[in-house]
Protein backbone atom coordinates (compact mmCIF):
# COMPACT_ATOMS: atom_id res chain seq x y z
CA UNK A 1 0.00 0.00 0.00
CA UNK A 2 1.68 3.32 -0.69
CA UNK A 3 1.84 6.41 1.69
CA UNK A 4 -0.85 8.51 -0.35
CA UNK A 5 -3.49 5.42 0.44
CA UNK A 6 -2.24 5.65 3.86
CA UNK A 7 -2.97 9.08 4.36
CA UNK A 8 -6.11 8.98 2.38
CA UNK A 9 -7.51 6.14 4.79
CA UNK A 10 -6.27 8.62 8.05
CA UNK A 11 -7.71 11.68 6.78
CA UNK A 12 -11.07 10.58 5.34
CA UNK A 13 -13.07 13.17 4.46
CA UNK A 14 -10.68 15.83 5.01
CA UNK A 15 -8.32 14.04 2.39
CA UNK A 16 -7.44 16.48 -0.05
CA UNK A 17 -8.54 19.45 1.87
CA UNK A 18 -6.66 22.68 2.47
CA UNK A 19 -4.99 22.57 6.10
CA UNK A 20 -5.68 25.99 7.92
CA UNK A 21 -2.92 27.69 9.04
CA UNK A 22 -3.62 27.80 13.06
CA UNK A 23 -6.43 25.34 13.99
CA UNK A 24 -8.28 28.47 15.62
CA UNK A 25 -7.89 30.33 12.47
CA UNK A 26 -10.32 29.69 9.54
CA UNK A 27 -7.97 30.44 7.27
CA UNK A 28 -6.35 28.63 4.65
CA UNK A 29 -2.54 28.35 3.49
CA UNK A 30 -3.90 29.43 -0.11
CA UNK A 31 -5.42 32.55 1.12
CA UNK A 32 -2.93 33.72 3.20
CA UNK A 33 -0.86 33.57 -0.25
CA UNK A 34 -3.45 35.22 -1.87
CA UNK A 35 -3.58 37.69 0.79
CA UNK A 36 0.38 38.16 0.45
CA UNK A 37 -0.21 38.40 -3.29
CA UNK A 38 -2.30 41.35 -3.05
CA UNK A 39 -0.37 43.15 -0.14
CA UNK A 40 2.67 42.89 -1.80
CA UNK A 41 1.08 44.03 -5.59
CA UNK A 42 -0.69 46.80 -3.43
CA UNK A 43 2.80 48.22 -1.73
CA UNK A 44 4.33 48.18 -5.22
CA UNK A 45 2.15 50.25 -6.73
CA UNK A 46 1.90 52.98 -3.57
CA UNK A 47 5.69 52.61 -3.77
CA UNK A 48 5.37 53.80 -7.74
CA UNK A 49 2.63 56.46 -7.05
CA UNK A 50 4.67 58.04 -4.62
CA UNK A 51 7.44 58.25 -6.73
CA UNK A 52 5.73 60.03 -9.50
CA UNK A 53 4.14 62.29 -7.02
CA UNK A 54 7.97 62.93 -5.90
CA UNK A 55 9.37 63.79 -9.14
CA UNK A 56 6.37 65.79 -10.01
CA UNK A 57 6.35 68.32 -7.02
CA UNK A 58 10.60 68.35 -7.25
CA UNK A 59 10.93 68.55 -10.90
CA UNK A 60 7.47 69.02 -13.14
CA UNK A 61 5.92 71.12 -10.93
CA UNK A 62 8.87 73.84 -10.43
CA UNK A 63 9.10 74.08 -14.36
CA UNK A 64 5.43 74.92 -14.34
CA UNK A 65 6.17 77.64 -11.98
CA UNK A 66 3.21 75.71 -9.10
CA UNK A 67 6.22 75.59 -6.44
CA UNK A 68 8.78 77.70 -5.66
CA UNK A 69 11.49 75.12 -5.02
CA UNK A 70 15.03 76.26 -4.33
């Protein structure tokens, strides 16, 4: 008999079900890598908006005479 039999007979039902991370927790290893997914897509994106808000107060904005930078 080979191990995934074995574990198929011990888990029953369950076989083939996503393991939560914390038993406490209802939630899944795939969503918490979802949930990192997005997070880290999300901080990428602030990380380029404030960079073109940067160079457009510092550099854009100064040439268009909106801030008096010095």
């Amino acid at each position: 008999m080979g191990d995934s039999k074995r574990r198929q007979e011990k888990l029953g039902e369950n076989y083939g079900k996503e393991t939560p991370i914390l038993p406490w927790l209802p939630v899944t290893k795939g969503q918490a890598e979802q949930f990192m997914r997005w997070t880290t897509t999300g901080a990428w994106l602030g990380i380029g908006g404030m960079i073109a808000l940067w160079v457009t107060v510092r550099f854009i904005g100064p040439g268009f005479g909106w801030w008096d930078v010095n």
